[in-house]
Protein backbone atom coordinates (compact mmCIF):
# COMPACT_ATOMS: atom_id res chain seq x y z
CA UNK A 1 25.98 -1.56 -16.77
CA UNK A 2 25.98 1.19 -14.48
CA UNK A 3 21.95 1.55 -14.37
CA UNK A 4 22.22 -2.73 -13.26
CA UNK A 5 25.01 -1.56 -10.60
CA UNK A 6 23.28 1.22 -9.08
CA UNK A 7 20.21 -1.26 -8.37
CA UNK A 8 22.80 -4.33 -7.08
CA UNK A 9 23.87 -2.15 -4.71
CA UNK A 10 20.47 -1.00 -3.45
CA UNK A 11 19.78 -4.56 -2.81
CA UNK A 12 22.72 -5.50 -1.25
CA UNK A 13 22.47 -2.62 1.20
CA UNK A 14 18.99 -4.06 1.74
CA UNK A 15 20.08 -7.44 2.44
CA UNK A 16 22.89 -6.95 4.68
CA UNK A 17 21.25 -3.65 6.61
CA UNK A 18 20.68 -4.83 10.47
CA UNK A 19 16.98 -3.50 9.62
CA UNK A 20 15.42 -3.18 6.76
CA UNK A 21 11.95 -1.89 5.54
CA UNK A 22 9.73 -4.10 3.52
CA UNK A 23 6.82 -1.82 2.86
CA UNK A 24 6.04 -1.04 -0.62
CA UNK A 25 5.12 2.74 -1.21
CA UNK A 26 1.86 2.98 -4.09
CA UNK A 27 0.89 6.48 -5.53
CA UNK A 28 -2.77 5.78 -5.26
CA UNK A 29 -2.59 5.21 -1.35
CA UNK A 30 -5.95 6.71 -0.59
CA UNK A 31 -7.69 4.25 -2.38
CA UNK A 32 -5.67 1.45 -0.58
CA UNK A 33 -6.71 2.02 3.22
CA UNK A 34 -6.99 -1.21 3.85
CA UNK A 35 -3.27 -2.22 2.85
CA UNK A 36 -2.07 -0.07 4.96
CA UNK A 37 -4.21 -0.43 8.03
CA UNK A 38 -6.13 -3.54 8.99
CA UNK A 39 -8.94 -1.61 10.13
CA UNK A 40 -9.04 -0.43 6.73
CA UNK A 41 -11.04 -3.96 5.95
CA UNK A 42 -14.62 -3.23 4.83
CA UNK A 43 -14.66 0.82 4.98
CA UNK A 44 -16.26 0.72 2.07
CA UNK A 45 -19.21 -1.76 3.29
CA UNK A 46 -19.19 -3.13 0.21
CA UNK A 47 -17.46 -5.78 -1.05
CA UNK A 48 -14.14 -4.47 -2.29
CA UNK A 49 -11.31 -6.27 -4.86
CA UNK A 50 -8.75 -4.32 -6.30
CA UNK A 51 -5.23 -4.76 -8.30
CA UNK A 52 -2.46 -2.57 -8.02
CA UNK A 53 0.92 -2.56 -9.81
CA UNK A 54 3.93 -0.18 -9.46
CA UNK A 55 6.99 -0.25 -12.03
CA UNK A 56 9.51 1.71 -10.07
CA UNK A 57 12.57 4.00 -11.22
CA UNK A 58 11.86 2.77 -15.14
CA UNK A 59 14.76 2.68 -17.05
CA UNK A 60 17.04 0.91 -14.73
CA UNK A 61 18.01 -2.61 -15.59
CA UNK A 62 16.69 -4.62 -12.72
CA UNK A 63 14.18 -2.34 -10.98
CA UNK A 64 11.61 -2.54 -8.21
CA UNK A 65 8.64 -4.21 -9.48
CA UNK A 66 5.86 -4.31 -7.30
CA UNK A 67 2.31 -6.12 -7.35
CA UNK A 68 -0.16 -6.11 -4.78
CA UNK A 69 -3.95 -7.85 -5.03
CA UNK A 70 -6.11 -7.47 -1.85
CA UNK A 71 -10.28 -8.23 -1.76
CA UNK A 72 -12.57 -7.28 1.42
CA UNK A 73 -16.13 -7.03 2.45
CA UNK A 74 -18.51 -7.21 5.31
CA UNK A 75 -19.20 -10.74 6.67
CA UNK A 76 -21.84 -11.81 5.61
CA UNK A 77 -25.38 -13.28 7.33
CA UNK A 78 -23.24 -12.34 10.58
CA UNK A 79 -25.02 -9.47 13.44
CA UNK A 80 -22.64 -6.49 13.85
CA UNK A 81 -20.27 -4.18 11.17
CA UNK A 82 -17.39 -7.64 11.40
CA UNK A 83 -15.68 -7.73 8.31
CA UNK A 84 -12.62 -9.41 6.35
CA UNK A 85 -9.57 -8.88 4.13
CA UNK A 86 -6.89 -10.74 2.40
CA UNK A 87 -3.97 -9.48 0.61
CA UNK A 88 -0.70 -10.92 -1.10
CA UNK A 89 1.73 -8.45 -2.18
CA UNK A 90 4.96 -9.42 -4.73
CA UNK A 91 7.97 -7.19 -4.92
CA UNK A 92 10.87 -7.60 -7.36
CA UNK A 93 13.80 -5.87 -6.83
CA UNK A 94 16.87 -7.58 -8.90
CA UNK A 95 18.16 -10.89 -7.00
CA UNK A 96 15.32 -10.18 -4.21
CA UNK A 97 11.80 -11.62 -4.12
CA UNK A 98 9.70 -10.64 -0.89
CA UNK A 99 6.52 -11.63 -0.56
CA UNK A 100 3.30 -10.56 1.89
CA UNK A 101 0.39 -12.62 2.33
CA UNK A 102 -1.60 -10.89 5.23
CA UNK A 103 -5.65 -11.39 6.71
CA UNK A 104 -6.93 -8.41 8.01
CA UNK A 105 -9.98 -8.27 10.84
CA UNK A 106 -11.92 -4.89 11.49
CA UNK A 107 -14.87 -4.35 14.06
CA UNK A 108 -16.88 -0.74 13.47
CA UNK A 109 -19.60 0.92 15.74
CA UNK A 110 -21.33 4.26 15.35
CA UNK A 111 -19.36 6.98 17.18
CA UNK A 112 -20.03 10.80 16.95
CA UNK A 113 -22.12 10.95 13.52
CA UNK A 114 -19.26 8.24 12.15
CA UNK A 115 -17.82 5.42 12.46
CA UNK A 116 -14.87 4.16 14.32
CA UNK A 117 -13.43 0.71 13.41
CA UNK A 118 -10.28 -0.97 15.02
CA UNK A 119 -8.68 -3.82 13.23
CA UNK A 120 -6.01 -6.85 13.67
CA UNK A 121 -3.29 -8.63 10.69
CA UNK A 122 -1.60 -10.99 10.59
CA UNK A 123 0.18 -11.96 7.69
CA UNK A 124 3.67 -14.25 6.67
CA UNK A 125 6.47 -12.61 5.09
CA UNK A 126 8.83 -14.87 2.70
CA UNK A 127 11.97 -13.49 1.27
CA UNK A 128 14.16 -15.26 -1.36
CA UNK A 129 17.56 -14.58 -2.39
CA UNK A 130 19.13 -15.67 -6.30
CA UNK A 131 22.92 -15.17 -6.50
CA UNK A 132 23.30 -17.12 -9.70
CA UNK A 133 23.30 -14.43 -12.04
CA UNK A 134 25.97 -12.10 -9.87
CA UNK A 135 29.64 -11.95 -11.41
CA UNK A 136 32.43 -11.62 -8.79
CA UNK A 137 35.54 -9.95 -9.15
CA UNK A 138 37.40 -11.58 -6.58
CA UNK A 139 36.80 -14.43 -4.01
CA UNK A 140 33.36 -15.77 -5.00
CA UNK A 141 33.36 -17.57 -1.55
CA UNK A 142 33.06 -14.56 0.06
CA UNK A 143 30.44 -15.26 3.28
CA UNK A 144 28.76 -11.74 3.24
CA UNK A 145 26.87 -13.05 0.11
CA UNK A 146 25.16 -16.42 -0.56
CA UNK A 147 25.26 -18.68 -2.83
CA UNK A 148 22.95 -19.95 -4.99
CA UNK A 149 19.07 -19.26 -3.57
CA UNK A 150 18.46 -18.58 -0.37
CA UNK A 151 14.77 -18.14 1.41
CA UNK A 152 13.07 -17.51 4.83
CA UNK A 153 10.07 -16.29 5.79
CA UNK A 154 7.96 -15.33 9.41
CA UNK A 155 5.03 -14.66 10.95
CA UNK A 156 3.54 -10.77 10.99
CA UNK A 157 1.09 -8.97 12.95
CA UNK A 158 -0.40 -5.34 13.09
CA UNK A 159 -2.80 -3.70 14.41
CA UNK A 160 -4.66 0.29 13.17
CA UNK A 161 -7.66 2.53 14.06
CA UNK A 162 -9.87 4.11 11.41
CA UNK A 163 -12.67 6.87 11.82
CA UNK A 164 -14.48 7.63 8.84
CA UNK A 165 -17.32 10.46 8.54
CA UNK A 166 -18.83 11.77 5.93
CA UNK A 167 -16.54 15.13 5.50
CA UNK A 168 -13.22 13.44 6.42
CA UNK A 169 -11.49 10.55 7.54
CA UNK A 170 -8.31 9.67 9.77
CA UNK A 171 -6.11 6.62 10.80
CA UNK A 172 -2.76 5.47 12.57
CA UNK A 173 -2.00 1.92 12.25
CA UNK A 174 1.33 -0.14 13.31
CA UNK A 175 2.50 -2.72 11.01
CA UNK A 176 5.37 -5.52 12.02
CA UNK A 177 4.55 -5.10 15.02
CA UNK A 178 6.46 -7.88 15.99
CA UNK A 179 9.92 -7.05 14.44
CA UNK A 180 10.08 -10.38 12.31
CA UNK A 181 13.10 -11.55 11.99
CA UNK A 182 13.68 -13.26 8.52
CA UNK A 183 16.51 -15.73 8.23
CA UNK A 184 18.05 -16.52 5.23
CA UNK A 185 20.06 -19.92 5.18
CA UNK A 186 22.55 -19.87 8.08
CA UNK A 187 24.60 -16.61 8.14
CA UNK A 188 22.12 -14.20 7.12
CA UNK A 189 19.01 -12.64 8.08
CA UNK A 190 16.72 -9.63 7.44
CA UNK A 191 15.41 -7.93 10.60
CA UNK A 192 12.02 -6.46 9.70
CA UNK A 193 11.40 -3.04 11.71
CA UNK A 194 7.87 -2.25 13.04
CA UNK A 195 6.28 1.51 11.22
CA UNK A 196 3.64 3.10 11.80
CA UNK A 197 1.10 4.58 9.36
CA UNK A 198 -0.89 8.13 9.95
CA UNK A 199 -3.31 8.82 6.93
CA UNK A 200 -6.00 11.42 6.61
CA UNK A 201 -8.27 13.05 3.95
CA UNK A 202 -11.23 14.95 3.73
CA UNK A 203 -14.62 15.79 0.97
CA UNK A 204 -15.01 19.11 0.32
CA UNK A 205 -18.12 19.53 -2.18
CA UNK A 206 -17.51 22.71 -4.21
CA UNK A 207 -20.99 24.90 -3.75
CA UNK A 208 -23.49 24.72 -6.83
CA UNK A 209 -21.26 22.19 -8.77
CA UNK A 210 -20.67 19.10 -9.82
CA UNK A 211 -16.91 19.06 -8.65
CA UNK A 212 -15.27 18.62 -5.51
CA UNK A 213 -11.79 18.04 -4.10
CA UNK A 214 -10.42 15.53 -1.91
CA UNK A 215 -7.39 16.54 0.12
CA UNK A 216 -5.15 13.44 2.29
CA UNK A 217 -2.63 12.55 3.58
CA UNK A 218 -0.15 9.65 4.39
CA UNK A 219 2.86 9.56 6.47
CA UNK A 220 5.18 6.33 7.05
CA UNK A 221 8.06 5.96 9.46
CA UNK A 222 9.83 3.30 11.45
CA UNK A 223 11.26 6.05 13.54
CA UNK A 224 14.70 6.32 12.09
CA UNK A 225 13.58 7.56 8.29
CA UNK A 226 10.38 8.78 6.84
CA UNK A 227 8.27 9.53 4.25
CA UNK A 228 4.97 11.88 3.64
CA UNK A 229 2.30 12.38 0.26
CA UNK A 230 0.28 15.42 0.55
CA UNK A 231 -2.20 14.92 -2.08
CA UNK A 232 -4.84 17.12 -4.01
CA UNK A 233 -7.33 15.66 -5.74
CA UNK A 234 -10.54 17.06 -7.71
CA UNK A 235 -13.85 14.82 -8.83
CA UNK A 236 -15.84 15.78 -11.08
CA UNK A 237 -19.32 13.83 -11.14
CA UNK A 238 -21.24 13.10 -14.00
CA UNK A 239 -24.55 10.42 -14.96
CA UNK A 240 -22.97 8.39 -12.58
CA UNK A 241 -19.15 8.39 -13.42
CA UNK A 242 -16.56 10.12 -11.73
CA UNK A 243 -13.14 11.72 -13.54
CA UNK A 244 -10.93 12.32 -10.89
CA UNK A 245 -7.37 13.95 -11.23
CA UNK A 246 -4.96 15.41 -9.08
CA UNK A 247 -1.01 15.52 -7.78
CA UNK A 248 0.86 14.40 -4.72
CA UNK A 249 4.08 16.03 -3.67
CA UNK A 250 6.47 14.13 -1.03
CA UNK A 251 8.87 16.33 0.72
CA UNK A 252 12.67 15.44 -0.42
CA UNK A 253 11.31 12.49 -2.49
CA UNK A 254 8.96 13.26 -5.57
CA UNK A 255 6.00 14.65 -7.44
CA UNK A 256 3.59 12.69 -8.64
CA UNK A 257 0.55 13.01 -11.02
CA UNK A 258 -2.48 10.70 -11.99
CA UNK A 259 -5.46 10.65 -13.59
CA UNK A 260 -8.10 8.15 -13.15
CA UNK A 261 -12.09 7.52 -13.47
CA UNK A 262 -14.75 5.07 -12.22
CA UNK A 263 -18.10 4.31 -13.81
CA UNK A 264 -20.14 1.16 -13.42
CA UNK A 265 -18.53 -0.12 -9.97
CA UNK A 266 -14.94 0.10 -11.75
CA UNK A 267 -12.21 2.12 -11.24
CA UNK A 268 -9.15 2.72 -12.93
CA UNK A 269 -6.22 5.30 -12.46
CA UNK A 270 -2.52 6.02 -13.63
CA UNK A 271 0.02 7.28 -12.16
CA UNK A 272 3.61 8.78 -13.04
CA UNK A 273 6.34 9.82 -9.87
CA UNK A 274 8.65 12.46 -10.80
CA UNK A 275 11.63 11.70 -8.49
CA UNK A 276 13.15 15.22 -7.79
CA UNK A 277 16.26 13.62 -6.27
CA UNK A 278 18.38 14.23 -10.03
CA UNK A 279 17.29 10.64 -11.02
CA UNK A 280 15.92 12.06 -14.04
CA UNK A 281 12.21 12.49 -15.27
CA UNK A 282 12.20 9.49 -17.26
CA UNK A 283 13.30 7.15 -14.55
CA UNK A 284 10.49 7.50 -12.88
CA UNK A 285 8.05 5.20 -11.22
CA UNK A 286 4.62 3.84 -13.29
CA UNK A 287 1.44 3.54 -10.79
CA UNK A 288 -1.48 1.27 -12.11
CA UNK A 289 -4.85 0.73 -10.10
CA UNK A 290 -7.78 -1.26 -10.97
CA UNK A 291 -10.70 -2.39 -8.51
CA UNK A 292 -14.23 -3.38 -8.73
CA UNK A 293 -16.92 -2.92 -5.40
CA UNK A 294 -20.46 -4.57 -5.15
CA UNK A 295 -22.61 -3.74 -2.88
CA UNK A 296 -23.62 -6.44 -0.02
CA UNK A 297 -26.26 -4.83 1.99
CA UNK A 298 -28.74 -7.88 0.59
CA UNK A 299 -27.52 -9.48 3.78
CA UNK A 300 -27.84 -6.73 6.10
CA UNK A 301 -30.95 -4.86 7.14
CA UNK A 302 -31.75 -1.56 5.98
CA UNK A 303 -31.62 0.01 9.89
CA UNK A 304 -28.22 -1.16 9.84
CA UNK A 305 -26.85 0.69 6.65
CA UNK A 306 -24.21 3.71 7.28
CA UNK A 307 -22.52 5.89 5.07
CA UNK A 308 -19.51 4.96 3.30
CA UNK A 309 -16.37 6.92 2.44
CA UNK A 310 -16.18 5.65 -0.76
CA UNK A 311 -15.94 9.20 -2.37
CA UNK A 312 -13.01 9.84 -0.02
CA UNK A 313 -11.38 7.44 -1.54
């Protein structure tokens, strides 16, 4: 009872907060550029599909549940690096439901031995509200709360920059741009704040072996609270698979390990977040990836072909 109170509360605080964030935090964030920043969208030049699911503070009754699926690639039988993205992202947290459905734009040219690509979203956000299963002590007419099911949604933008090269990458993108406001039947509303998104990583090849390591970094913040992964990760490459393994620590919030390979265009990973808040070590948060890339470049010219980042990631 007190594990199901302890998330009720997080959820009401969420509802009735005058701003509220609606971003979902995954631990394998350098693989998801393109969730994160719209000009994310085909940095792979390939065709790109991937599944992620995060099972968050395990152990509670009620807990954040969180499922995004996003696909992008170059467009084809088109001049120019244009490509596309789409994305819908589910997150379950008790009585709460919100929901992203976002298309994401990105334009690249060659710039200083890489390539620079600027992007546009613009997305809907739904939230829905379900009161039925809430037991009041007192006056179950009271207006802070509604009753029964309540749902709203609005219309999203944002906007990023990405330069990838083949030693490093770096990006800043703004999301909500537009500070949706999200009403919910007639005397409540969630006000959506605008963040911004700064991620970086780099490929360092270890001399005279197969293994190399791949530092990044992500930090979020709507400008009022904050949150930053530092990430090392090592690959080791062999007959054409890659085992890959590493650890993320977030200031104040966690430390996180996974573990994770990719042979035959697949990749899969798992992650655990140790939450080093006094939540305990099993409470933590479950991190599952799965994608699949296919190379495209039968529509494209050979002249036109760059290199990808696709290690970096």
């Amino acid at each position: 009872m007190k594990k199901w109170l302890i998330i009720l509360m997080l959820a009401i605080g969420a509802f009735t907060a005058v701003r509220a964030q609606y971003d979902v935090h995954f631990t394998h964030y350098w693989k998801m550029l393109n969730f994160y920043n719209p000009a994310g969208a085909g940095a792979e030049q390939k065709m790109f599909a991937y599944a992620a699911y995060s099972n968050q503070l395990s152990g509670f009754e009620n807990n954040p549940k969180s499922m995004l699926l996003n696909i992008d690639a170059p467009i084809p039988f088109v001049r120019g690096d244009h490509n596309l993205g789409i994305g819908a992202l589910n997150d379950d947290i008790g009585m709460f439901t919100n929901q992203h459905i976002y298309l994401n734009y990105a334009y690249g040219f060659k710039l200083f031995g890489g390539r620079l690509a600027a992007g546009a979203q613009i997305g809907i956000l739904n939230s829905s509200f379900d009161s039925k299963d809430i037991i009041f002590g007192g006056d179950s007419n009271d207006p802070a709360f509604p009753s029964g099911n309540a749902e709203g949604n609005s219309i999203d933008f944002g906007a990023g920059v990405l330069y990838q090269h083949k030693y490093f990458y770096a990006g800043v993108s703004g999301l909500h741009l537009n500070g949706p406001t999200i009403l919910m039947g007639e005397k409540n509303e969630i006000e959506v704040a605008p963040y911004l998104n700064f991620t970086a990583g780099g490929n360092i090849p270890l001399k005279n072996s197969l293994i190399s390591i791949q530092p990044s970094l992500q930090v979020m913040t709507d400008l009022v609270a904050w949150r930053a992964d530092i990430t090392a990760r090592g690959t080791y490459d062999y007959n054409s698979k890659q085992f890959f393994g590493g650890i993320t620590y977030s200031p104040d919030v966690s430390v996180t390990f996974f573990l994770g390979l990719e042979i035959m265009n697949i990749t899969a990973s798992y992650g655990y977040e140790l939450f080093t808040s006094g939540i305990g070590a099993e409470n933590g948060s479950h991190d599952i990836f799965l994608g699949y890339q296919i190379n495209l470049d039968i529509f494209k010219k050979e002249k036109n072909k760059h290199n990808s980042i696709r290690i970096l990631q």
